[in-house]
Protein backbone atom coordinates (compact mmCIF):
# COMPACT_ATOMS: atom_id res chain seq x y z
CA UNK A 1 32.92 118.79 129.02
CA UNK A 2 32.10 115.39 127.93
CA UNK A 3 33.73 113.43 125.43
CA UNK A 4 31.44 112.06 122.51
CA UNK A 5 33.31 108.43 122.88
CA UNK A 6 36.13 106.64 124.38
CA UNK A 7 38.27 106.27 121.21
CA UNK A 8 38.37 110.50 120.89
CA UNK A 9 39.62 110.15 124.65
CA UNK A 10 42.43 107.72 124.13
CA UNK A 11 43.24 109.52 121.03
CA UNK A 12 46.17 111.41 123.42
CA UNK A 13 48.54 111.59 120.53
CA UNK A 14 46.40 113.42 118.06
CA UNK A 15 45.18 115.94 121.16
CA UNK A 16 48.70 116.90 122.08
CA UNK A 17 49.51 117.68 118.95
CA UNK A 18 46.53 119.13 117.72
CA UNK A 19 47.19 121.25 120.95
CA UNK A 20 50.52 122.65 120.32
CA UNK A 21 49.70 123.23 116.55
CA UNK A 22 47.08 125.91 117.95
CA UNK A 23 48.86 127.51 120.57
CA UNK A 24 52.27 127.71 118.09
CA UNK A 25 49.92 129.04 115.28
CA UNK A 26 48.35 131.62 117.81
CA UNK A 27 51.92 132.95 117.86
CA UNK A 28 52.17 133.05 113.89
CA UNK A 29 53.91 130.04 113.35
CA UNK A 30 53.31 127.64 110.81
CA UNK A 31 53.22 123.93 112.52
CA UNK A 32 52.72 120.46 110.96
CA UNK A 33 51.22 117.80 113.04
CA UNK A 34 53.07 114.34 112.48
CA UNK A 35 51.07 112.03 109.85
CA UNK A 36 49.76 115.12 108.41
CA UNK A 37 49.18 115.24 104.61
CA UNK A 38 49.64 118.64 103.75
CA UNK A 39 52.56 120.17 101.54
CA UNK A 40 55.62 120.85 104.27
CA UNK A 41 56.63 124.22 103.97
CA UNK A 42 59.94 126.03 105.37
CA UNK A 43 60.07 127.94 107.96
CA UNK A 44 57.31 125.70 109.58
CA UNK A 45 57.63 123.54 113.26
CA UNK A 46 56.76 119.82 113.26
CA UNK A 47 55.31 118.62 115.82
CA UNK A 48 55.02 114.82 117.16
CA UNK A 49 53.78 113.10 120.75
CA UNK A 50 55.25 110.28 121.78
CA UNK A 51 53.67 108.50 124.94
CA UNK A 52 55.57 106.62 127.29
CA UNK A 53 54.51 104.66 130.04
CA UNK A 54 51.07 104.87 131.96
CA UNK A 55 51.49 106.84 135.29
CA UNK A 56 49.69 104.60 137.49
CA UNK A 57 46.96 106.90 137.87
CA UNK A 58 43.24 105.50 137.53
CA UNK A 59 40.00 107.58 136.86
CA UNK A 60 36.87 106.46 137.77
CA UNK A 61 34.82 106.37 134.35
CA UNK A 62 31.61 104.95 135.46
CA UNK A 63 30.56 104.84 139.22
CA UNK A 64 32.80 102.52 141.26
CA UNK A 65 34.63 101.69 137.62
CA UNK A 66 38.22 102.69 137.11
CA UNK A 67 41.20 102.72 134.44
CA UNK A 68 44.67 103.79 133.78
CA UNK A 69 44.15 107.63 132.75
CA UNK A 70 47.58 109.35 132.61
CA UNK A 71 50.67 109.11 130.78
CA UNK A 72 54.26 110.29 130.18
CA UNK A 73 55.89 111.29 127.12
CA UNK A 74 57.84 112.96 125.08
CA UNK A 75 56.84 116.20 122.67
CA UNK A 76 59.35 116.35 120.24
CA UNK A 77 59.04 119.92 118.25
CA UNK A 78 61.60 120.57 115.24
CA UNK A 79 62.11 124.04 114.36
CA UNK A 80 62.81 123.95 110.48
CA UNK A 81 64.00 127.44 108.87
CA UNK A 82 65.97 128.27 105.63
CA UNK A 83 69.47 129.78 105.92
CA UNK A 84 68.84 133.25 104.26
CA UNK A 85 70.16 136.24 104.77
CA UNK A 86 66.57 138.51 104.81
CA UNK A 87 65.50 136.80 107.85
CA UNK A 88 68.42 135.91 110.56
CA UNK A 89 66.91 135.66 113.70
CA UNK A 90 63.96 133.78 112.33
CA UNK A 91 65.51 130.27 113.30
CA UNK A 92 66.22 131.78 116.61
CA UNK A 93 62.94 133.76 117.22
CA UNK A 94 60.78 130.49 116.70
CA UNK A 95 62.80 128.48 119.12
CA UNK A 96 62.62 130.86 121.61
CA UNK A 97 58.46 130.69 121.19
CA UNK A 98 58.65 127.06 121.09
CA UNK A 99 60.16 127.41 125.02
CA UNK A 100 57.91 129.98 126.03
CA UNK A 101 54.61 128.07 125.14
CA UNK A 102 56.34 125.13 127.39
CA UNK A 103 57.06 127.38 130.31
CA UNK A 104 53.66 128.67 130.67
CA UNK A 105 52.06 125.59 129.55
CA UNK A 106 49.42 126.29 132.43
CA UNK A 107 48.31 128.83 130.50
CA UNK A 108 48.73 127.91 126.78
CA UNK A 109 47.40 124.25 127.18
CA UNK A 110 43.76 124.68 129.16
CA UNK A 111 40.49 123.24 128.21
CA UNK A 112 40.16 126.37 125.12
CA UNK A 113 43.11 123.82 123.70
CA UNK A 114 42.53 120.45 125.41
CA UNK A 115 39.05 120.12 126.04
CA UNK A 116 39.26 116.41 127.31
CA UNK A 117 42.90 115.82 128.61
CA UNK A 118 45.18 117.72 131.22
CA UNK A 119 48.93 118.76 130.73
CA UNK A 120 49.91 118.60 134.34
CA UNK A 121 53.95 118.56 133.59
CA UNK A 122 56.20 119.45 130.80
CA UNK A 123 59.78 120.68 130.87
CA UNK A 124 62.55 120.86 128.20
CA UNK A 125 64.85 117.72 128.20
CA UNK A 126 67.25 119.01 125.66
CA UNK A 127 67.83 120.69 121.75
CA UNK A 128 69.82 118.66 118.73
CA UNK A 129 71.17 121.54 116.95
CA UNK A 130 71.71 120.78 113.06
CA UNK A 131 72.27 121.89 109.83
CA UNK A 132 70.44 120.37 106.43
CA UNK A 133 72.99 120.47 104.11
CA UNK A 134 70.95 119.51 101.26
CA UNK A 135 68.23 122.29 101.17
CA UNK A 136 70.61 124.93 103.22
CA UNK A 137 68.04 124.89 106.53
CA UNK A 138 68.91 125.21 110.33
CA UNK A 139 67.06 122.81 112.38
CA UNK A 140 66.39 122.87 116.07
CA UNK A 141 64.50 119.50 117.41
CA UNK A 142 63.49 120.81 120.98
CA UNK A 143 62.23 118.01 123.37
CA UNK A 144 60.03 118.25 126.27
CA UNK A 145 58.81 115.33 129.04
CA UNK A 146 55.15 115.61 129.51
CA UNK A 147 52.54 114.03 131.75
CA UNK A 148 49.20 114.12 130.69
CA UNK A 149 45.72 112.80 131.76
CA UNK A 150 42.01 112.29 130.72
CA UNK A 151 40.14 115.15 132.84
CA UNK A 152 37.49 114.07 135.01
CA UNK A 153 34.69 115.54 133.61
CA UNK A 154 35.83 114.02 129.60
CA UNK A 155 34.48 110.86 130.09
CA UNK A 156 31.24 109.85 128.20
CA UNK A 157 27.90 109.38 129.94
């Protein structure tokens, strides 16, 4: 599927994110995108790409015309529940969904969710356990390493 323009395909950020927030809220989670402007609620899951580096992968985007199209990064997803007493294993619960759309990203992140870009790595690269003292939540920031590319059939005619 073609892209309308270039800018939506180097919008990688917004696509990643806009990404998890559908497969998370497939699973009944409530997810924030970073620079959103809606009211944060808790329990919710914020999510927020960060690229990295360019792979040194080119795509050809016009015949015989190439450019960088593939990145790393980091998806950094904070888990952010209250500490009540009617729901326990909440906290717990979402984490554990969090990993599971990671580990079968093949599945999760296809074109239904990334029409124009290609997850072709991610895996966890750690959890900061911590506790918000000053509205009593639990919060889980889960990190994954990603590598992600423009799909060969995105770009614009």
């Amino acid at each position: 599927m073609s892209a309308p323009d270039l800018q939506t395909l180097f919008r990688v950020e917004d696509a990643l994110e806009t990404a998890w927030q559908t497969v998370l809220e497939a699973d009944g989670i409530t997810t924030f995108k970073s620079r959103e402007e809606d009211t944060l609620t808790i329990p919710r899951v914020d999510v927020q790409a960060v690229l990295a580096a360019v792979t040194g992968h080119r795509g050809e985007y016009a015949p015989g015309l190439f450019t960088l199209d593939a990145w790393s990064g980091t998806m950094m997803v904070q888990v952010k529940t209250k500490r009540v007493e009617d729901q326990p294993d909440l906290h717990g619960e979402w984490v554990a969904k969090v990993r599971l759309a990671a580990q079968y990203f093949q599945d999760r992140f296809g074109v239904a969710v990334l029409p124009y870009h290609a997850l072709t790595m991610i895996q966890e690269n750690g959890t900061d356990r911590s506790i918000g003292d000053d509205d009593e939540t639990d919060v889980s920031a889960v990190q994954f390493d990603f590598i992600v590319s423009i799909r060969t059939d995105a770009w614009p005619s």
